[in-house]
PDB file of N, CA and C in Angstrom:
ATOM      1  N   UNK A   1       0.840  -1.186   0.000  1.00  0.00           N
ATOM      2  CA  UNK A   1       0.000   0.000   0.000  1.00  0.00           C
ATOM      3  C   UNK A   1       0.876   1.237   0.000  1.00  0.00           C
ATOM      4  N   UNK A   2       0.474   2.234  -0.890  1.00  0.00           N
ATOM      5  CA  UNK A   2       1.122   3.334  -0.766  1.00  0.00           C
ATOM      6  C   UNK A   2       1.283   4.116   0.765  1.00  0.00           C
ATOM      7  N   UNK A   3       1.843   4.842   0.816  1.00  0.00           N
ATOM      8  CA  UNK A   3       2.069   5.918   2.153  1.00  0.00           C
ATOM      9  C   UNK A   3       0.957   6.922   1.720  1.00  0.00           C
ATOM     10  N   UNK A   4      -0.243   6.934   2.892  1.00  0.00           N
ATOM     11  CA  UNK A   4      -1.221   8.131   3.072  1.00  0.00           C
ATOM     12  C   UNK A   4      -1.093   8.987   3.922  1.00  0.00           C
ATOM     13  N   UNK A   5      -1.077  10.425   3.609  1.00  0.00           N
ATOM     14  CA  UNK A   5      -0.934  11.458   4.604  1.00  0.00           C
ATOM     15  C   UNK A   5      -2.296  12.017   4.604  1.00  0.00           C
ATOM     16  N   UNK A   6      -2.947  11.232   5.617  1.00  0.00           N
ATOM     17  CA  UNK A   6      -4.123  12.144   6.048  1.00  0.00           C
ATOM     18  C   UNK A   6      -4.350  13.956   5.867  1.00  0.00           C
ATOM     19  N   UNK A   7      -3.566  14.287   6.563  1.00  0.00           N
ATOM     20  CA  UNK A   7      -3.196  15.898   6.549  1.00  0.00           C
ATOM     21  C   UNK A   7      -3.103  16.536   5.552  1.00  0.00           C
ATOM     22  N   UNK A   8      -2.113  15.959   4.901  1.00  0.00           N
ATOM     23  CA  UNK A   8      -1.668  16.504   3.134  1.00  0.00           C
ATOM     24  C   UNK A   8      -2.843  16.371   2.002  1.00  0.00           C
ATOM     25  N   UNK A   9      -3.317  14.802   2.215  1.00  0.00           N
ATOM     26  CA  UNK A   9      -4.828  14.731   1.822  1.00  0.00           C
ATOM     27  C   UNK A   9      -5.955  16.003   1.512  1.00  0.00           C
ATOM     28  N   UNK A  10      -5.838  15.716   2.574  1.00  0.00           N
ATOM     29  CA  UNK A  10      -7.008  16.833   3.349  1.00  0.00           C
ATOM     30  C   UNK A  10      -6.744  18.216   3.157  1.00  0.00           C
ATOM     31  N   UNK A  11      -5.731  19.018   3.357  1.00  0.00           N
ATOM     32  CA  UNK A  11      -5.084  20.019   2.313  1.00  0.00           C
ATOM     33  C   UNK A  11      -5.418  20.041   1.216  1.00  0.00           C
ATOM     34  N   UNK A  12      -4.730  18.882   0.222  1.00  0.00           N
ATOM     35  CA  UNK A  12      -4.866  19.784  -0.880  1.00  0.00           C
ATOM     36  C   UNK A  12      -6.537  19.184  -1.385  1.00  0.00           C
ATOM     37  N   UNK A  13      -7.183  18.334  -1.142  1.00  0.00           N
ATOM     38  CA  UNK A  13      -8.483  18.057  -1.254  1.00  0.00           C
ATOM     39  C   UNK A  13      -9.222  20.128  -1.262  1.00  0.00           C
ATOM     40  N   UNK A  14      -8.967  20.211  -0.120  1.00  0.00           N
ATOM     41  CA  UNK A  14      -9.813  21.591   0.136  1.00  0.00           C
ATOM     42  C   UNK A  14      -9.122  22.506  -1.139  1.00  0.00           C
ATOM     43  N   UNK A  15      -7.388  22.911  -1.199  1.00  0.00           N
ATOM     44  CA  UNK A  15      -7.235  23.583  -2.080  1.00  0.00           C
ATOM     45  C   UNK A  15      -7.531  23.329  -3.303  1.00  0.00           C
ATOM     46  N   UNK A  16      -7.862  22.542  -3.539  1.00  0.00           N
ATOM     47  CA  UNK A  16      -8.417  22.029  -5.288  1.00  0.00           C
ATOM     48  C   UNK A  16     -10.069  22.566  -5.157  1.00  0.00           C
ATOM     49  N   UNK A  17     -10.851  21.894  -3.903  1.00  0.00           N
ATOM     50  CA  UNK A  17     -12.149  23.138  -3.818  1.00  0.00           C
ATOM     51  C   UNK A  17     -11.976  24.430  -4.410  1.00  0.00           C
ATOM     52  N   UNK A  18     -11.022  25.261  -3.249  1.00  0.00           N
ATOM     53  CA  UNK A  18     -10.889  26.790  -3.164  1.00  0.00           C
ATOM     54  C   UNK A  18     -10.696  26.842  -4.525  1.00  0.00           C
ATOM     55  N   UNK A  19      -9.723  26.463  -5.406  1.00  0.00           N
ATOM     56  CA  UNK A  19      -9.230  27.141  -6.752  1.00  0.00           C
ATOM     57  C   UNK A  19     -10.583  26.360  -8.240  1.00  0.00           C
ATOM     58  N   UNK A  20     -10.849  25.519  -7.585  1.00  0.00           N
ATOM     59  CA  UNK A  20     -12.385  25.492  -8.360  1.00  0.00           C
ATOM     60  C   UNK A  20     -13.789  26.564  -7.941  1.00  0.00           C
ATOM     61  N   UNK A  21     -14.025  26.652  -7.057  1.00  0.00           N
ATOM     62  CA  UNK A  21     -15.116  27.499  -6.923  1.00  0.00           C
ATOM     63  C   UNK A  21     -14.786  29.071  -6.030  1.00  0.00           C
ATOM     64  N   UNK A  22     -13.303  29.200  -5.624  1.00  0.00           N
ATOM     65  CA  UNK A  22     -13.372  30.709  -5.307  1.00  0.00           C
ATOM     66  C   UNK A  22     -13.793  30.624  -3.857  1.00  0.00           C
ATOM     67  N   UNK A  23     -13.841  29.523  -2.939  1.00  0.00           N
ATOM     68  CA  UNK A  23     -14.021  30.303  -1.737  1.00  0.00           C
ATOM     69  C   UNK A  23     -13.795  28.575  -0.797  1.00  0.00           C
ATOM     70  N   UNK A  24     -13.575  28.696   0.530  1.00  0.00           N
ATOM     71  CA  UNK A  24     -13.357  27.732   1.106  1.00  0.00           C
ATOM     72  C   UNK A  24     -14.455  26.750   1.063  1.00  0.00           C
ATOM     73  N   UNK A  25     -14.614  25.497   1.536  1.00  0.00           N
ATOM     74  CA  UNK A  25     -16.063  24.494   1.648  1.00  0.00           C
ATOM     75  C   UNK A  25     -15.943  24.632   2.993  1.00  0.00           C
ATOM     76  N   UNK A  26     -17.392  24.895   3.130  1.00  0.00           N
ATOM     77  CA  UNK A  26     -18.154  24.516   4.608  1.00  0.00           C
ATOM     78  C   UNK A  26     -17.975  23.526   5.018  1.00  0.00           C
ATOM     79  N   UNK A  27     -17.683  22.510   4.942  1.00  0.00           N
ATOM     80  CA  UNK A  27     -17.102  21.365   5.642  1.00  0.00           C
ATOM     81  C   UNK A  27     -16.587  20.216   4.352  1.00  0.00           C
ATOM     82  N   UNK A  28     -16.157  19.410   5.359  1.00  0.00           N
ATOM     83  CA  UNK A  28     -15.818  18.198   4.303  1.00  0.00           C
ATOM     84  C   UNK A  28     -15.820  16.908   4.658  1.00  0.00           C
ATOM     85  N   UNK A  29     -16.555  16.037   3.704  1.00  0.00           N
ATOM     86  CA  UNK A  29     -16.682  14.599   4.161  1.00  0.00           C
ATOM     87  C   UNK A  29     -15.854  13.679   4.326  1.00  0.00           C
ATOM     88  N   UNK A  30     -15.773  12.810   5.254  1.00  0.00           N
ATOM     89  CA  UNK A  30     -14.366  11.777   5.330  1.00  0.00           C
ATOM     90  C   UNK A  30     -15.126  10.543   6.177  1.00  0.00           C
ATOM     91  N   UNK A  31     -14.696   9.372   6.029  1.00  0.00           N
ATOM     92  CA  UNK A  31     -15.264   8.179   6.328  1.00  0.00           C
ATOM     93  C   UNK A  31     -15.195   8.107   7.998  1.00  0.00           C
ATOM     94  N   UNK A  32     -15.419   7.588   8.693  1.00  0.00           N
ATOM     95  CA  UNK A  32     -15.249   7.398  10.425  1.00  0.00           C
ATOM     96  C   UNK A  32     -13.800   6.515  10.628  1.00  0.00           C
ATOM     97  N   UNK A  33     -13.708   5.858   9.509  1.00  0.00           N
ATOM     98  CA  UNK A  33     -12.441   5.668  10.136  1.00  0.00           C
ATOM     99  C   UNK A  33     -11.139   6.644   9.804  1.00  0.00           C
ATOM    100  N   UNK A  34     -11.159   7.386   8.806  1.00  0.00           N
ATOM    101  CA  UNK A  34     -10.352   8.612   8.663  1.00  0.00           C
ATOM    102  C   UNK A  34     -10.760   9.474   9.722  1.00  0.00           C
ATOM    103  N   UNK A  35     -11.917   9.724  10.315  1.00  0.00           N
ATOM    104  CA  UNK A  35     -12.377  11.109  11.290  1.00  0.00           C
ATOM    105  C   UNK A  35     -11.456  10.703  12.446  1.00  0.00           C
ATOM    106  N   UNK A  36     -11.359   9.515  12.719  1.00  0.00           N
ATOM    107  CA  UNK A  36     -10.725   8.885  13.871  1.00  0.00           C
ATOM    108  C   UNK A  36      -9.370   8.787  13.533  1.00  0.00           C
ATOM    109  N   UNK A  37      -8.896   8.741  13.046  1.00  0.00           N
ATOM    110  CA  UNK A  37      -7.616   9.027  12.194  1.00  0.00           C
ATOM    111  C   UNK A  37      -6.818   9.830  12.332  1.00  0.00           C
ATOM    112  N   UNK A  38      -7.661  10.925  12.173  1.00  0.00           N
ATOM    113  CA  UNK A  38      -7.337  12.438  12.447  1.00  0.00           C
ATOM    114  C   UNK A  38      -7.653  13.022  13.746  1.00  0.00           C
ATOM    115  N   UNK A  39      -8.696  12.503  14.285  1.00  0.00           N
ATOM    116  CA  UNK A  39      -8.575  12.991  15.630  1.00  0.00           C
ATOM    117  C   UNK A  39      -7.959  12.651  16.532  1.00  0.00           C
ATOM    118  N   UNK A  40      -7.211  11.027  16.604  1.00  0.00           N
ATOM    119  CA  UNK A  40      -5.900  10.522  17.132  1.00  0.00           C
ATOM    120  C   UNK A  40      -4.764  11.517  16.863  1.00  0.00           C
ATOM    121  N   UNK A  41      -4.144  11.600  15.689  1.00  0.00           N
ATOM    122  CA  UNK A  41      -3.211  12.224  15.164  1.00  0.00           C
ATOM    123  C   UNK A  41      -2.709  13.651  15.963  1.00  0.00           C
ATOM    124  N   UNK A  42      -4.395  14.320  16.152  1.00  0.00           N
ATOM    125  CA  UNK A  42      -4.325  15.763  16.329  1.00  0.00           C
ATOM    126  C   UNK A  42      -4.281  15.375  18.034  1.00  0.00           C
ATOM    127  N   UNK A  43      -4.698  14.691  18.390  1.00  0.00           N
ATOM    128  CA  UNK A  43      -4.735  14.512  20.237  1.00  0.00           C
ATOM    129  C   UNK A  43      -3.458  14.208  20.618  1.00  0.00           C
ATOM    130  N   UNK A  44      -2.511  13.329  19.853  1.00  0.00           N
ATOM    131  CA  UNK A  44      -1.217  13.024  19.977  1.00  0.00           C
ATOM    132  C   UNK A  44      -0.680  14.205  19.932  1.00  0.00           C
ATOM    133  N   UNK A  45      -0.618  14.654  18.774  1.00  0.00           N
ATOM    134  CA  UNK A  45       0.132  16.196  18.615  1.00  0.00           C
ATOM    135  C   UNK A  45      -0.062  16.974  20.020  1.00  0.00           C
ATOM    136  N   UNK A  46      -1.166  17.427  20.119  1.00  0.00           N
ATOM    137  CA  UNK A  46      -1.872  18.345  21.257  1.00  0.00           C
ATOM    138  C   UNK A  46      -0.738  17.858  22.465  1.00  0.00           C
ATOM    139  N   UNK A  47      -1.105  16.374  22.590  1.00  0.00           N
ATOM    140  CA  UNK A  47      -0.135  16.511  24.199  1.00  0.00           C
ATOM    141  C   UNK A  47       1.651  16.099  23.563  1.00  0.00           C
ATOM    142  N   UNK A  48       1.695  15.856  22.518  1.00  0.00           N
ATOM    143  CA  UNK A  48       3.839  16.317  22.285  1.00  0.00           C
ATOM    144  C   UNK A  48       3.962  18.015  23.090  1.00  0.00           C
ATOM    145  N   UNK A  49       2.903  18.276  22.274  1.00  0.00           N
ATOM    146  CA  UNK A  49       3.241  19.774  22.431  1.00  0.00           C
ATOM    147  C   UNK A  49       2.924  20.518  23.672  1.00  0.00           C
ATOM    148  N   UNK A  50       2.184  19.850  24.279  1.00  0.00           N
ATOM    149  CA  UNK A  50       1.970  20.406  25.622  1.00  0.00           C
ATOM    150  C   UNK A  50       0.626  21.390  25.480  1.00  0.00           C
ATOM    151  N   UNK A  51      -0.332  21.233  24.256  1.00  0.00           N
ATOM    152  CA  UNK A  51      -1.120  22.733  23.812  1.00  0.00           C
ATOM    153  C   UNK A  51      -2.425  21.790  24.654  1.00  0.00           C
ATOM    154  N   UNK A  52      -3.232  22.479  24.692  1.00  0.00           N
ATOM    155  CA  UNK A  52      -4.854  22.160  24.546  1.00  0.00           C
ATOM    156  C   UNK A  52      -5.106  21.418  23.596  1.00  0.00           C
ATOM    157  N   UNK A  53      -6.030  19.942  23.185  1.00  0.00           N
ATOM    158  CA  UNK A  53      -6.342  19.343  22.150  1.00  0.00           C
ATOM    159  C   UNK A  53      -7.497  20.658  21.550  1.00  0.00           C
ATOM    160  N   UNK A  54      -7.831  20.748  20.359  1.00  0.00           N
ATOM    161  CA  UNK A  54      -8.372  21.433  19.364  1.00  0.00           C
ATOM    162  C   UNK A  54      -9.787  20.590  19.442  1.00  0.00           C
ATOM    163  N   UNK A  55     -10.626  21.259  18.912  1.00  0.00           N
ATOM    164  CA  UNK A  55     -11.954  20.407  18.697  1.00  0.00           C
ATOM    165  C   UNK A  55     -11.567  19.419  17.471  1.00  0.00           C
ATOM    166  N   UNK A  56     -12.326  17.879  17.560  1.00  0.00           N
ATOM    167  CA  UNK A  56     -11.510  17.460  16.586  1.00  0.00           C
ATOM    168  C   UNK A  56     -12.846  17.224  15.410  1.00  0.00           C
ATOM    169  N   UNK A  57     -14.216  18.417  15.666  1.00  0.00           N
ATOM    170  CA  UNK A  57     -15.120  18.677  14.490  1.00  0.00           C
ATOM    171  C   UNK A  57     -14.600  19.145  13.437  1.00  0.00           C
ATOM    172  N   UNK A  58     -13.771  20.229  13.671  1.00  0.00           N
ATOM    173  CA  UNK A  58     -13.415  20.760  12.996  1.00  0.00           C
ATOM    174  C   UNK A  58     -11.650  20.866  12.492  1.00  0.00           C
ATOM    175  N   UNK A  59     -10.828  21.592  11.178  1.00  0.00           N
ATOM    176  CA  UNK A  59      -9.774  21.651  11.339  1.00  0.00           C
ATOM    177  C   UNK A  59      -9.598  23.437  10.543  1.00  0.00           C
ATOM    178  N   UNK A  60      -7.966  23.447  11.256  1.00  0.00           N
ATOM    179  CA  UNK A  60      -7.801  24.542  10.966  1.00  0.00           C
ATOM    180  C   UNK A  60      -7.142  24.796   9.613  1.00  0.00           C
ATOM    181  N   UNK A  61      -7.553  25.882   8.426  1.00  0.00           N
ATOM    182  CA  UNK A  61      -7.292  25.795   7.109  1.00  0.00           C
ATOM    183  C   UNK A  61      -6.583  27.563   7.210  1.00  0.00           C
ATOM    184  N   UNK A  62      -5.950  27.677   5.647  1.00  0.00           N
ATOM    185  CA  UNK A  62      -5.481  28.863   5.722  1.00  0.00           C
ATOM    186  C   UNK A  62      -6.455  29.810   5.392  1.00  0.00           C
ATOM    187  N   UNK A  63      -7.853  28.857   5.071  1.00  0.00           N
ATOM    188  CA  UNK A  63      -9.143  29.873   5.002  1.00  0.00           C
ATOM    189  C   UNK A  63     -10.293  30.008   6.022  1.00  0.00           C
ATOM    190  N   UNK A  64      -9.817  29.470   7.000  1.00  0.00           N
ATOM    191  CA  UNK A  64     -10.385  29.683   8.329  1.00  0.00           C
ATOM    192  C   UNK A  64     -10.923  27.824   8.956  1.00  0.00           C
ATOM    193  N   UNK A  65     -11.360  28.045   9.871  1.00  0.00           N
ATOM    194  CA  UNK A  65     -11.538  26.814  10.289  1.00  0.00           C
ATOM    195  C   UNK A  65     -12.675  25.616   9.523  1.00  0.00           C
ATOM    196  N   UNK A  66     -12.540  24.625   9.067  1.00  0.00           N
ATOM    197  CA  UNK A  66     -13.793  23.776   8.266  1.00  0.00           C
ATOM    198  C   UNK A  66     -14.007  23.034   8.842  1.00  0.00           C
ATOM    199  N   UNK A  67     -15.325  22.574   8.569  1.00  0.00           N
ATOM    200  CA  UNK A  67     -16.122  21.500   9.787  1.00  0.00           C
ATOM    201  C   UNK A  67     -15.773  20.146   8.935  1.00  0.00           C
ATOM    202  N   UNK A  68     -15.668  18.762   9.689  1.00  0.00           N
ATOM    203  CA  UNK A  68     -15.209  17.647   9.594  1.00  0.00           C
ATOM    204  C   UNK A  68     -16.566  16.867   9.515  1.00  0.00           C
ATOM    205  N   UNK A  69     -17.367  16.497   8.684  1.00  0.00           N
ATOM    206  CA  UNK A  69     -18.308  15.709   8.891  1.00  0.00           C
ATOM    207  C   UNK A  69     -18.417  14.536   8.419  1.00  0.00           C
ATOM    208  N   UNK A  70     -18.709  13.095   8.884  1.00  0.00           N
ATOM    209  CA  UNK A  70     -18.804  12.249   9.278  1.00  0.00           C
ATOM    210  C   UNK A  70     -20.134  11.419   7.798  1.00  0.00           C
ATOM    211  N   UNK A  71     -19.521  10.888   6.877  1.00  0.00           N
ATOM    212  CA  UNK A  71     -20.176   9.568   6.356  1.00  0.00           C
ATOM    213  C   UNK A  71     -19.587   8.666   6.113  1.00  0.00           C
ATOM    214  N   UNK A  72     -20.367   7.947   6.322  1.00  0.00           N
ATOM    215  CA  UNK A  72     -20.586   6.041   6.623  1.00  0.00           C
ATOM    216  C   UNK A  72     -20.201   5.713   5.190  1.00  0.00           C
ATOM    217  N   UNK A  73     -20.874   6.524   4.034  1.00  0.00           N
ATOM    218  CA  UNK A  73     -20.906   6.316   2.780  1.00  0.00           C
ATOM    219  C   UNK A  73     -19.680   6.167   1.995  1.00  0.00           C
ATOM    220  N   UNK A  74     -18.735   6.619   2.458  1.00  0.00           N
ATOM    221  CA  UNK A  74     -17.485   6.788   2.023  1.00  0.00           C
ATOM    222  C   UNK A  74     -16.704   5.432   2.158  1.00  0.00           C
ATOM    223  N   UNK A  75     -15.631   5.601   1.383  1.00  0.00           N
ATOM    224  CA  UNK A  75     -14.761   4.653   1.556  1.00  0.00           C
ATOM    225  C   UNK A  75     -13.646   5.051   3.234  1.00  0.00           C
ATOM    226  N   UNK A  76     -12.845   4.197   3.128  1.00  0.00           N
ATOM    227  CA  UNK A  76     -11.966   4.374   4.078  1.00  0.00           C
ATOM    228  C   UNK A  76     -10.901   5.356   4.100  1.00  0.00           C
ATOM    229  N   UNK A  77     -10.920   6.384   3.038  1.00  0.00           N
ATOM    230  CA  UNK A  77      -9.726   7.160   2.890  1.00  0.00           C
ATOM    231  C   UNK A  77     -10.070   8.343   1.917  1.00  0.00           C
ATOM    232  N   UNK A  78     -11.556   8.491   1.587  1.00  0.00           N
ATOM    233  CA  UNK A  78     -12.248   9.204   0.602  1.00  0.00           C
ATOM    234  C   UNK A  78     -12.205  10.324   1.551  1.00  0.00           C
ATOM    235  N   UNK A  79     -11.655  11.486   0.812  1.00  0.00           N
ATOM    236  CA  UNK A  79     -12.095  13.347   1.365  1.00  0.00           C
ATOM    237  C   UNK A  79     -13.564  13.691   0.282  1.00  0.00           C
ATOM    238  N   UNK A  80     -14.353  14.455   0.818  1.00  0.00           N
ATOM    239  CA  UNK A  80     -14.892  15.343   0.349  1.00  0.00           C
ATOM    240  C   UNK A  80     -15.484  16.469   0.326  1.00  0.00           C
ATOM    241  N   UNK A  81     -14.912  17.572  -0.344  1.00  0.00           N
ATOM    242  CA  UNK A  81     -15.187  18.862  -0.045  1.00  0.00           C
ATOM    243  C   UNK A  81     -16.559  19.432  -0.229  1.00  0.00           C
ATOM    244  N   UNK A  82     -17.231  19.874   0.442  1.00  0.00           N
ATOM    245  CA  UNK A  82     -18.772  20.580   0.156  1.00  0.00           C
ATOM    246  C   UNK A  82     -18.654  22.103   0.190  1.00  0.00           C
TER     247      UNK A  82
END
């Protein structure tokens, strides 16, 4: 299996949104086992660093924060931007 970067994913997923329609997506879809994925990832981070864990609804973008929402429908590694 190739190497997946959740994060990087999920990046440029949204920037391919932004430069198609001109403005950030209100949220974006990702399977439960990616949501969990990422919210491990980001809770790990949180305590390396000693910060507060982040809400893990949402993530932080260079176009402000986007909501993380949750289908079943998806595959195991599918982003999708709304």
């Amino acid at each position: 299996m190739e190497w997946f970067d959740a994060f990087e994913e999920l990046m440029a997923s949204i920037e391919r949104f932004v430069s198609a329609s001109g403005h950030a997506p209100s949220e974006v879809a990702v399977s439960p086992h990616l949501y969990a994925w990422l919210s491990d990832i980001r809770r790990e981070s949180a305590q390396l660093s000693g910060t507060e864990p982040e809400d893990p609804s949402t993530i932080p973008t260079p176009y402000g924060p986007v909501r993380l929402q949750i289908d079943e429908a998806l595959n195991e590694f599918e982003i999708v931007p709304e």
